[in-house]
Protein backbone atom coordinates (compact mmCIF):
# COMPACT_ATOMS: atom_id res chain seq x y z
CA UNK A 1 -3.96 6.43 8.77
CA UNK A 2 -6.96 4.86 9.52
CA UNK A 3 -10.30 6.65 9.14
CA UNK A 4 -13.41 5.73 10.61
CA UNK A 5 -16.60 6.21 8.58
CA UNK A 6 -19.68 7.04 10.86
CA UNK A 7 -21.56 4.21 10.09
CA UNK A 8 -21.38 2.31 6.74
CA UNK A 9 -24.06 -0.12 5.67
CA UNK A 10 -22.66 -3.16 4.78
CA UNK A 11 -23.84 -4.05 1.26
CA UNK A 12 -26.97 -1.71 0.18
CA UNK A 13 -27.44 -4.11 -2.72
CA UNK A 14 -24.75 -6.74 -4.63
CA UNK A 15 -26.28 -8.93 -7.08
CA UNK A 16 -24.15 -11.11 -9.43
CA UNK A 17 -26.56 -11.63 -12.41
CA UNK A 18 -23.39 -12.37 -14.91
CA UNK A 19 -21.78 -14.65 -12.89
CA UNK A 20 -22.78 -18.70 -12.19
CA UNK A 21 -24.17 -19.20 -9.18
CA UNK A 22 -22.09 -22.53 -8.94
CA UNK A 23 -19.05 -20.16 -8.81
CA UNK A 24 -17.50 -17.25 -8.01
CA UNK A 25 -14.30 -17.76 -9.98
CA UNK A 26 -15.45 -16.13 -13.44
CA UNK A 27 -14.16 -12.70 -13.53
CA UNK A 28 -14.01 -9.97 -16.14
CA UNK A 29 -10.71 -8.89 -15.50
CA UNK A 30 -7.33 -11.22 -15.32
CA UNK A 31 -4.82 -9.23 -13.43
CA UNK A 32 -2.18 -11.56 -13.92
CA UNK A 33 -2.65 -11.64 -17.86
CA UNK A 34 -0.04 -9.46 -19.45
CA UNK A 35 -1.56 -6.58 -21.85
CA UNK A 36 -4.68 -8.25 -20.82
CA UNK A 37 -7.96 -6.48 -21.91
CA UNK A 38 -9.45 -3.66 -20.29
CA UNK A 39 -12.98 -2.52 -18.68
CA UNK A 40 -14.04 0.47 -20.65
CA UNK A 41 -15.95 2.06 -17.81
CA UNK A 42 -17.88 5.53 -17.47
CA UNK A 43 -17.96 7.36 -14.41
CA UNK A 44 -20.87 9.35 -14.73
CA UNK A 45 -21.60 12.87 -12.83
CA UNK A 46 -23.21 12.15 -9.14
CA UNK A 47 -26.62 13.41 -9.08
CA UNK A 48 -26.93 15.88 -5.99
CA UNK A 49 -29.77 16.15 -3.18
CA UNK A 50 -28.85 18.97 -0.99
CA UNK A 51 -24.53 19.93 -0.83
CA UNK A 52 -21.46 21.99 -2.56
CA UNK A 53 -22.49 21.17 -6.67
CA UNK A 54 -18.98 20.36 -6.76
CA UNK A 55 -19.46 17.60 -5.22
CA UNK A 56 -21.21 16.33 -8.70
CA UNK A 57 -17.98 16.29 -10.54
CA UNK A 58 -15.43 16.14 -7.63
CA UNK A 59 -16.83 12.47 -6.79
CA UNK A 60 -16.44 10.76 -9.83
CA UNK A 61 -12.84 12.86 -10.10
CA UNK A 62 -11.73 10.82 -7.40
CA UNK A 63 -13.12 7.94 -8.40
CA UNK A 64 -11.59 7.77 -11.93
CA UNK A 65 -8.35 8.63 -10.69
CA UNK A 66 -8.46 5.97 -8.47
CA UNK A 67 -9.43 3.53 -11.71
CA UNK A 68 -6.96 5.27 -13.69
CA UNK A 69 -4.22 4.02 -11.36
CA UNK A 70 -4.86 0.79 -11.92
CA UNK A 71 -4.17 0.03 -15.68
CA UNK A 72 -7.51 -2.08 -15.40
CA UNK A 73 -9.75 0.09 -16.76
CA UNK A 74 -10.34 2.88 -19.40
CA UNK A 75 -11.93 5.84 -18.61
CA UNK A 76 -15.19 7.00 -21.20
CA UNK A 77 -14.28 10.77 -21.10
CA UNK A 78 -17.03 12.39 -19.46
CA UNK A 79 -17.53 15.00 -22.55
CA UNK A 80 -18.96 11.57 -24.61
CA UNK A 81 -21.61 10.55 -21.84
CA UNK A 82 -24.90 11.54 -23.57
CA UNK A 83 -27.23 10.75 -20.36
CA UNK A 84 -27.46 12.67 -17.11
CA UNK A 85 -27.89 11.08 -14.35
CA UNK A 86 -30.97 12.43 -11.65
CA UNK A 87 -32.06 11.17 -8.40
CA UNK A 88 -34.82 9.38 -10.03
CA UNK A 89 -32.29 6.84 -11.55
CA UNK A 90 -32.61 5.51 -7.75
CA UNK A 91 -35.97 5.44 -7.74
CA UNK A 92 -37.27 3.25 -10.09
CA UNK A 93 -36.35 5.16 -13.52
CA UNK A 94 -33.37 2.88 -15.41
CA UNK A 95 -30.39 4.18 -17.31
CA UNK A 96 -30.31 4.09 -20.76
CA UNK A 97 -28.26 1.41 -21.67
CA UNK A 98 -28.15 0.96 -25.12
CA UNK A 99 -26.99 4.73 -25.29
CA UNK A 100 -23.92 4.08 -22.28
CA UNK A 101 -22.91 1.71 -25.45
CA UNK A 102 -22.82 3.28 -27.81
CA UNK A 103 -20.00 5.41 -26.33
CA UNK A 104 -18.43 2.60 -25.52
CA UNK A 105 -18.78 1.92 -21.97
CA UNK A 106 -19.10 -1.97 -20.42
CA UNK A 107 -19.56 -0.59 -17.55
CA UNK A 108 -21.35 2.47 -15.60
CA UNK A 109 -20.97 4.22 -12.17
CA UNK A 110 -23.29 6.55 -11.07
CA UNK A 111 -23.85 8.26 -7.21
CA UNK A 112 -26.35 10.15 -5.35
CA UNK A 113 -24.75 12.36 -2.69
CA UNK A 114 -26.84 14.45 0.07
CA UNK A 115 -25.03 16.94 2.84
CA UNK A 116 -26.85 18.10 5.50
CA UNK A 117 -24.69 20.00 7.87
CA UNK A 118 -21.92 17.20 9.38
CA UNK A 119 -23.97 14.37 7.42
CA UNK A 120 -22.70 12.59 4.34
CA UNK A 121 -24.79 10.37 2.59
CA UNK A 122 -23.10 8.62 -0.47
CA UNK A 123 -25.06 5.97 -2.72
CA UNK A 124 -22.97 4.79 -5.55
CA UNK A 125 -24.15 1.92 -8.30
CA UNK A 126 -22.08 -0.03 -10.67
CA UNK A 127 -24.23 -1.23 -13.43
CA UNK A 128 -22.85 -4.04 -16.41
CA UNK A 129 -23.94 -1.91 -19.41
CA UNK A 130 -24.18 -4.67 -21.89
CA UNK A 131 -26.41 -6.91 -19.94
CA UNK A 132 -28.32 -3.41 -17.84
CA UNK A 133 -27.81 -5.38 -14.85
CA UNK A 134 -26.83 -4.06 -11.13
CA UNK A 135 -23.48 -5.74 -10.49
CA UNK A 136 -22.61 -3.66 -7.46
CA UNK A 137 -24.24 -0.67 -5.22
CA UNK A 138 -22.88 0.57 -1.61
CA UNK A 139 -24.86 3.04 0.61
CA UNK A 140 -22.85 5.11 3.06
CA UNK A 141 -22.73 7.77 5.41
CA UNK A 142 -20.08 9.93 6.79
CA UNK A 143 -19.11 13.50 7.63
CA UNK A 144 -17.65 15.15 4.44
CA UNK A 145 -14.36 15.31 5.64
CA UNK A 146 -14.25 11.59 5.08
CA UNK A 147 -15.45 11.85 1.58
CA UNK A 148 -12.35 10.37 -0.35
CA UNK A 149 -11.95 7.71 2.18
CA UNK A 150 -15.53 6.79 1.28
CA UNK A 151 -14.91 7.06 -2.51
CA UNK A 152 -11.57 4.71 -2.07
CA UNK A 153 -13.65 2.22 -0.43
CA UNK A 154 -16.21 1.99 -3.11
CA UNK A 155 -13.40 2.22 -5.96
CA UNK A 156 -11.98 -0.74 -3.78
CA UNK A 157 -15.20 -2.88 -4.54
CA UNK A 158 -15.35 -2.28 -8.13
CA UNK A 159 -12.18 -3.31 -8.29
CA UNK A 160 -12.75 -6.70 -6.20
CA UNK A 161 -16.00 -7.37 -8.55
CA UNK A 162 -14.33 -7.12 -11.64
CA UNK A 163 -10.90 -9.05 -10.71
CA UNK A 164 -12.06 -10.90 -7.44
CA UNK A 165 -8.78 -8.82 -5.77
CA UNK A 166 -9.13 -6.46 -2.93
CA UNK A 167 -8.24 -3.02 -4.35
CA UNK A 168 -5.57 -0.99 -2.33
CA UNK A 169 -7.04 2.68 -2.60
CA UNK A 170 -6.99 4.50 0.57
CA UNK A 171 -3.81 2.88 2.04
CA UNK A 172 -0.75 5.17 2.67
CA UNK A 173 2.70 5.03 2.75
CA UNK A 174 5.19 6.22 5.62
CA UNK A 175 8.43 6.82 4.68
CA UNK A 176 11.47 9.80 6.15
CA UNK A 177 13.01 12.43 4.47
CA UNK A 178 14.44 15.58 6.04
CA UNK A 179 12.48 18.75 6.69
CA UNK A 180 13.35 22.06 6.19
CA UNK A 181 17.07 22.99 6.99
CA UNK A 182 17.07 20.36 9.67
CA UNK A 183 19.75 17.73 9.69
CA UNK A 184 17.88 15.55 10.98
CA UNK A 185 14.62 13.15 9.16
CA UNK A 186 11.14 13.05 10.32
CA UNK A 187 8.53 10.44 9.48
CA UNK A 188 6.06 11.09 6.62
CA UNK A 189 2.90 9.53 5.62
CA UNK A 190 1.11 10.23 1.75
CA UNK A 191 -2.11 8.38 0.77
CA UNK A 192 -1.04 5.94 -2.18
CA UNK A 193 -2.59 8.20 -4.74
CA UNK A 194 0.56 10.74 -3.92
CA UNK A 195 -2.63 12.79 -1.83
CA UNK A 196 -2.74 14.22 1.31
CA UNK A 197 0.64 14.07 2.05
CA UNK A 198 1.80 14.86 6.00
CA UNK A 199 4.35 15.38 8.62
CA UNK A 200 4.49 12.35 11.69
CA UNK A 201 7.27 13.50 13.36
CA UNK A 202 8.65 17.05 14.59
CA UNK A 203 11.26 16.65 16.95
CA UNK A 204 14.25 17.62 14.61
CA UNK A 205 16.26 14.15 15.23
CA UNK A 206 16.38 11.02 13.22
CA UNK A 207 13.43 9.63 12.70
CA UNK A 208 13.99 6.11 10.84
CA UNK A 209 12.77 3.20 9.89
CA UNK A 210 8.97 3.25 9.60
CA UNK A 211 7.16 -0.35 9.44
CA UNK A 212 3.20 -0.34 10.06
CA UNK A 213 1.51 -2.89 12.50
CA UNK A 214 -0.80 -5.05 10.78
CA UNK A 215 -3.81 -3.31 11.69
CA UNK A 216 -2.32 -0.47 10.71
CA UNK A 217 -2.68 1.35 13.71
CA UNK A 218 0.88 1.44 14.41
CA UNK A 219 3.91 2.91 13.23
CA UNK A 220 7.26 1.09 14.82
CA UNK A 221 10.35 3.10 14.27
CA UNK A 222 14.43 4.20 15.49
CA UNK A 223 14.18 7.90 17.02
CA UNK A 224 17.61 9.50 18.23
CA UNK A 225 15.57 12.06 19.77
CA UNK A 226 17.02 11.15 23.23
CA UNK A 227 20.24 10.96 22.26
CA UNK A 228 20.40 7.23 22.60
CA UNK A 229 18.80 5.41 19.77
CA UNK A 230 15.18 3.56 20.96
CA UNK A 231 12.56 2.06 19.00
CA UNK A 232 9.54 3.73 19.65
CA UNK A 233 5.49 2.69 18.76
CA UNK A 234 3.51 5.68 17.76
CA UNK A 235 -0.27 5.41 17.09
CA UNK A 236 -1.12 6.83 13.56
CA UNK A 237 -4.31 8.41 14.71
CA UNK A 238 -3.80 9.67 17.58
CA UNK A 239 0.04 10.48 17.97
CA UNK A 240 0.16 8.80 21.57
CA UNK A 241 3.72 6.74 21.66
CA UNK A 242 5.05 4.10 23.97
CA UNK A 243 8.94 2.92 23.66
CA UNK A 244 9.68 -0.52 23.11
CA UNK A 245 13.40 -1.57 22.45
CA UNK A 246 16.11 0.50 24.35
CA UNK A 247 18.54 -2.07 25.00
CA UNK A 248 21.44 -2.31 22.89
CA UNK A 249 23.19 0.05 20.78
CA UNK A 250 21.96 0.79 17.75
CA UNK A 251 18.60 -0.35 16.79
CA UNK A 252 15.75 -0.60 13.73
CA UNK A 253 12.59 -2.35 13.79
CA UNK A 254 12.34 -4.77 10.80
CA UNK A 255 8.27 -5.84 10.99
CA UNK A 256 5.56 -7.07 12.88
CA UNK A 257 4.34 -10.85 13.06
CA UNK A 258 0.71 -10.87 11.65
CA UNK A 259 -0.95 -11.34 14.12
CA UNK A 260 0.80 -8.05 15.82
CA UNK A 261 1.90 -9.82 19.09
CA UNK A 262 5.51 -9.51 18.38
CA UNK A 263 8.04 -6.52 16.71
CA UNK A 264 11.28 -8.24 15.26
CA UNK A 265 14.25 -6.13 15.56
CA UNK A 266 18.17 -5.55 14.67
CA UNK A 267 19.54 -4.90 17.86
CA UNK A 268 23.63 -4.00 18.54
CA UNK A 269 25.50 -5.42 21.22
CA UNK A 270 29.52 -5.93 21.40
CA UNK A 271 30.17 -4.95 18.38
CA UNK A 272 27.70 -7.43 16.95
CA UNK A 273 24.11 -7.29 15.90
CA UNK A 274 21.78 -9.80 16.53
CA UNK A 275 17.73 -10.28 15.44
CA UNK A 276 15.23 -10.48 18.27
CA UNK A 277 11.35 -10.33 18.49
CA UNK A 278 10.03 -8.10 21.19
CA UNK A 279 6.63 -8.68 22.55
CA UNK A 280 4.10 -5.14 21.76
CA UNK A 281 2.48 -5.58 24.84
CA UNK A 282 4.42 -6.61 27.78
CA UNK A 283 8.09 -6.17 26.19
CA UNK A 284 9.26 -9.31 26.78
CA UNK A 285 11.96 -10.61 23.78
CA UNK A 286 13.91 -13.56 22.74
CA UNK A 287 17.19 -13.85 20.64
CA UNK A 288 15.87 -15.14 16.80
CA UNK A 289 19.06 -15.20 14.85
CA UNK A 290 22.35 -14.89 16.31
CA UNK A 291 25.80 -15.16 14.64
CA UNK A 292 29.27 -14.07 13.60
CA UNK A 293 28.85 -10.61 11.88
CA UNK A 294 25.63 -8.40 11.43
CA UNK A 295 22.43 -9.23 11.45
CA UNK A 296 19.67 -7.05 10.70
CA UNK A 297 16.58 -5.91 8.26
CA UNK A 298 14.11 -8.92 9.74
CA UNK A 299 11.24 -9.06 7.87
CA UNK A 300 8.38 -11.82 8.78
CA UNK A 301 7.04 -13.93 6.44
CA UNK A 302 2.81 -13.31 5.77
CA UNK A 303 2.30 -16.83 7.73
CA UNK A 304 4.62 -15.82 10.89
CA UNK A 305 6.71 -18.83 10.08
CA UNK A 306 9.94 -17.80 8.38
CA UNK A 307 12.11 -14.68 8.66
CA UNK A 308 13.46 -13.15 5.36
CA UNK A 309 16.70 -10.79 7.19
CA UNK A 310 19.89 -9.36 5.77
CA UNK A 311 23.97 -10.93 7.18
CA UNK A 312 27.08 -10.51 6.16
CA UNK A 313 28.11 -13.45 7.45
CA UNK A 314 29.00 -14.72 4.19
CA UNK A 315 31.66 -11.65 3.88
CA UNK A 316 29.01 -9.06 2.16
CA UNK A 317 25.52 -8.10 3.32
CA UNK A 318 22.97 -11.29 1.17
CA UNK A 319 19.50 -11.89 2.28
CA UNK A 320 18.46 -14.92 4.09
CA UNK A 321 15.29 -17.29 4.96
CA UNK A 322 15.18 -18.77 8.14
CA UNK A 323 12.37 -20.30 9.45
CA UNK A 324 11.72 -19.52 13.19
CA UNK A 325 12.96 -21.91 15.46
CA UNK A 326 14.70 -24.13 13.14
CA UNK A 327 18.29 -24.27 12.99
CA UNK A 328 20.29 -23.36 9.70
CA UNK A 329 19.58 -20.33 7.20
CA UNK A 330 19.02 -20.40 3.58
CA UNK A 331 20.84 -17.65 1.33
CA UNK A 332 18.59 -16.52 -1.35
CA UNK A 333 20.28 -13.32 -3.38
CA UNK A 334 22.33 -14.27 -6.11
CA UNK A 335 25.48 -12.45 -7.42
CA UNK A 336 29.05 -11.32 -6.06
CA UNK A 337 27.67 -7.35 -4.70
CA UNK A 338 24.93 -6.99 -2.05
CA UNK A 339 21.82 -7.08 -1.24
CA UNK A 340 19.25 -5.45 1.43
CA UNK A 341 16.10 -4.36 2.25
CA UNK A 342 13.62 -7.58 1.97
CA UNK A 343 10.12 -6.98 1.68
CA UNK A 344 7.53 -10.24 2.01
CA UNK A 345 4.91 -10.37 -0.95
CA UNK A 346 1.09 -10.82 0.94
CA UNK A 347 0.84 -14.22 -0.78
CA UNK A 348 4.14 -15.50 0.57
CA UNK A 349 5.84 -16.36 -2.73
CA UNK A 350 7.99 -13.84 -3.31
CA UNK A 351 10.57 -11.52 -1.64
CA UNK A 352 11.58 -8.05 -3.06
CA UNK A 353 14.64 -6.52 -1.75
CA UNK A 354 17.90 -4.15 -3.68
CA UNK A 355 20.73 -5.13 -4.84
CA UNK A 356 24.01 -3.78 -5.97
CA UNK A 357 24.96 -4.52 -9.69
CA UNK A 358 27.13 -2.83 -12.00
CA UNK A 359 27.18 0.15 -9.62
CA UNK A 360 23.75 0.79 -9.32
CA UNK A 361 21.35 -0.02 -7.07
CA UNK A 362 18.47 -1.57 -8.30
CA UNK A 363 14.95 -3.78 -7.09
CA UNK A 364 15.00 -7.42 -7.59
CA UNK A 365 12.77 -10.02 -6.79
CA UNK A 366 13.34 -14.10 -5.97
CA UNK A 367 10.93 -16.81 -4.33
CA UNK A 368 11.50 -17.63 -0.74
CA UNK A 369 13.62 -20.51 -1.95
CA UNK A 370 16.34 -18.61 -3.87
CA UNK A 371 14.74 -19.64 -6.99
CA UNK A 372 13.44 -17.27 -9.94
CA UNK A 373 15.45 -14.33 -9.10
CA UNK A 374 14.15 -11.29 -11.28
CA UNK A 375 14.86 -7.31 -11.83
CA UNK A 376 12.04 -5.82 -11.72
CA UNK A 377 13.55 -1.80 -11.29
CA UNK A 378 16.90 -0.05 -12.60
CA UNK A 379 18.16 3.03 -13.81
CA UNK A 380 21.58 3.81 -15.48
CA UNK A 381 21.64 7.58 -13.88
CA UNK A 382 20.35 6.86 -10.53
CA UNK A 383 19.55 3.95 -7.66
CA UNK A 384 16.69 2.28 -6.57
CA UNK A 385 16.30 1.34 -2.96
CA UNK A 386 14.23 -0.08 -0.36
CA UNK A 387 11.04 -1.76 -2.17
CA UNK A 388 7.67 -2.72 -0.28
CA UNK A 389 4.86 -4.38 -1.40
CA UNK A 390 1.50 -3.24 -2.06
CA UNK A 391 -0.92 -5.29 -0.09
CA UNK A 392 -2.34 -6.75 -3.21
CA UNK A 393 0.90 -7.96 -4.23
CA UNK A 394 1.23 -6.41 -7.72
CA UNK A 395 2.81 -3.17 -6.82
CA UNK A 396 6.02 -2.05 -5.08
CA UNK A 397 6.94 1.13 -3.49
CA UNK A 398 10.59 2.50 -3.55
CA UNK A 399 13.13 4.83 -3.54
CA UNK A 400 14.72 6.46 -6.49
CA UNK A 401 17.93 8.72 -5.83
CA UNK A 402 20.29 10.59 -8.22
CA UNK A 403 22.88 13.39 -7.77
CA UNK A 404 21.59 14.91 -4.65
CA UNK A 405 17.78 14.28 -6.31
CA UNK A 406 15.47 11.48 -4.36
CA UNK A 407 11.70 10.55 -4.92
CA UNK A 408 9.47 7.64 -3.81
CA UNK A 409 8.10 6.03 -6.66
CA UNK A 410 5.64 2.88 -7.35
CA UNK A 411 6.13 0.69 -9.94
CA UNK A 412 3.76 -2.38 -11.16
CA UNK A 413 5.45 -5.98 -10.52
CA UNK A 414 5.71 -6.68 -14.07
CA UNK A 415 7.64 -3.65 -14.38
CA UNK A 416 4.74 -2.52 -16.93
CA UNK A 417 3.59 0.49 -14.87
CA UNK A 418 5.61 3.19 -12.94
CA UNK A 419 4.85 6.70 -11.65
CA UNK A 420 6.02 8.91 -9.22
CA UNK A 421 4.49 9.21 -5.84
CA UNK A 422 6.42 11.94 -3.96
CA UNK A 423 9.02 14.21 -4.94
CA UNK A 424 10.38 17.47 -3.59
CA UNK A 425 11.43 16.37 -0.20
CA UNK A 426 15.19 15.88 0.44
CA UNK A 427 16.48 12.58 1.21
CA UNK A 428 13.17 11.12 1.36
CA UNK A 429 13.53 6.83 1.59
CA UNK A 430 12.55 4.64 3.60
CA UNK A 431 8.80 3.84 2.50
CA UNK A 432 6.39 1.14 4.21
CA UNK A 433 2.94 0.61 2.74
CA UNK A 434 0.46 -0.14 5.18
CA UNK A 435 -1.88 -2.89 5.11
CA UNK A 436 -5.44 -3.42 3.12
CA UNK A 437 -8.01 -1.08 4.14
């Protein structure tokens, strides 16, 4: 869900003393080198004003658990630092360098946090220990409930100065599962640091399908809650909803286009299904992809131009690329089982989605051409379902399910990094990761 933050000063100070003024594309960190290096980095305690003195250490706990998440960095423990950091280290006095060495940091963090009443001030620095230069600071201000939004942000630039990548800290993923002794599913939605996990839904139906608008805003998704399935948008902040797709039988939304104008959809009719796009506003629709057999899972490319959906036209359910209003379809999953569940990369060049092989499930990746097909997740006691990209591109989302036993875990693209994000819930699938922050 999208927070807003009272009033955030756009950059307090961001000076680039390391890198050539001629260009912007010399970075400490490659993200796409495998086992590449990484950015020993301390995360020193906040110095405090006025406010809870947890707040000294709780800061920087967030903040290095954001880092941590992102195999780019390693973490100085905290019992090496040898220099405390005071509110004068904002005023003029500098850090000592040579001894943020020594332990082996590159790089330091340090914060100055003030609460007065319903008022969150936040200044955080990010200083290149080697050369003692200011790489990166932020000022902002906030009520303290929106203190680990503001700490994502700020872990969001650090990583963006160090790998020229927008981080993804303080997006969330939706996703169902079922709740309590219910039958039916309700719609979830957990930060993607596994925090601050909550309930969207509470109508005791099935509640399926989540996919997030672009501006995140949104959440389209099938309800049975009337008896008749309907596709139903439900503001994420707000909870104010607004149904748009009833026609037909049954019915899933499969993804916005980017700009948000239009919601493509499976929809049932006659014993066939059929892809449309529904206008958001307005609710007027057109047919996209029509044929013999079932049609369904569309999912828009990042430039609005192609479609990436699931037929069985072929005899089992495949993916296909079609690009809108263009005749003819291109099959892109390989093999004799099936395959479901495609999920656009944000660059375009690549489309994650499950297959069925040896009889497990598992997550697979291939470019939009049907070219460089590649596993990227399996398990021999258990199936892994319905990926979604990160909106940085180097993560996936998905679901993992064995023996009555299902969690949502994330997993790095080169299959180098996995944890678990949510377990516990019954049945819980389904996930959606919402767009950059």
């Amino acid at each position: 869900m999208k927070r807003s933050i009272c009033a955030t000063a756009g950059a307090f100070l961001l000076a680039l003393f390391l890198f050539p003024s001629t260009a912007f594309s010399v970075l400490y960190i490659d993200i796409n080198a495998p086992g590449g290096k990484r950015m020993p980095i301390a995360v020193a305690d906040v110095a405090l004003g006025r406010g809870d003195p947890s707040l000294s250490r709780g800061i920087p706990k967030i903040l290095s658990d954001d880092l941590a998440l992102t195999d780019l960095f390693d973490l100085v423990p905290s019992t090496a630092h040898i220099e405390t950091v005071t509110g004068a280290h904002f005023s003029g006095r500098p850090l000592s360098f040579p001894g943020w060495k020594m332990i082996g940091a590159e790089a330091v963090v340090i914060g100055l946090a003030d609460v007065r009443g319903d008022l969150l001030s936040l200044e955080m620095r990010l200083y290149d220990a080697t050369q003692g230069t200011l790489l990166l600071g932020k000022r902002y201000t906030g009520t303290p409930d929106q203190l680990r939004s503001i700490v994502h942000r700020f872990a969001n630039e650090i990583v963006y100065t160090f790998t020229g990548v927008r981080g993804v800290f303080g997006t969330e993923i939706a996703f169902t599962a079922r709740s309590g002794k219910s039958r039916g599913k309700e719609l979830y939605i957990v930060g993607m640091d596994g925090k601050d996990l909550r309930k969207v839904t509470d109508n005791r139906s099935f509640n399926l399908f989540p996919r997030w608008s672009p501006d995140g805003q949104w959440l389209a998704y099938t309800s049975f809650r009337t008896g008749t399935p309907a596709v139903y948008l439900r503001n994420v902040s707000t909870g104010a909803e607004k149904e748009v797709v009833r026609t037909g039988g049954s019915k899933a939304p499969g993804g916005f286009s980017p700009d948000g104008v239009w919601l493509y959809a499976g929809v049932s009719q006659g014993g066939n299904s059929d892809i449309y796009r529904v206008r958001v506003v307005g609710g007027g629709s057109e047919k996209v992809v029509e044929g013999w057999g079932l049609d369904v899972s569309p999912a828009p490319s990042p430039d609005g131009r192609r479609i990436a959906f699931v037929s069985d036209r072929g005899g089992s359910p495949q993916i296909y690329v079609k690009t809108i209003g263009v005749a003819g379809e291109t099959r892109i999953s390989t093999g004799a089982g099936y395959a479901t569940s495609p999920s656009w990369s944000p660059a375009g060049d690549r489309i994650a989605y499950t297959a069925r092989s040896g009889g497990r499930f598992l997550v697979a990746t291939v470019a939009p051409d049907g070219s460089g097909s590649r596993e990227v997740t399996s398990e021999t006691d258990g199936d892994c379902e319905d990926p979604s990209f990160s909106p940085d591109g180097r993560s996936l989302v998905y679901t993992y399910r064995k023996r009555g036993y299902s969690a949502l875990k994330i997993i790095s693209l080169d299959g180098r990094r996995q944890r678990t994000l949510v377990s516990g819930l019954e049945d819980a699938g389904s996930p959606a990761w919402s767009p950059g922050r």
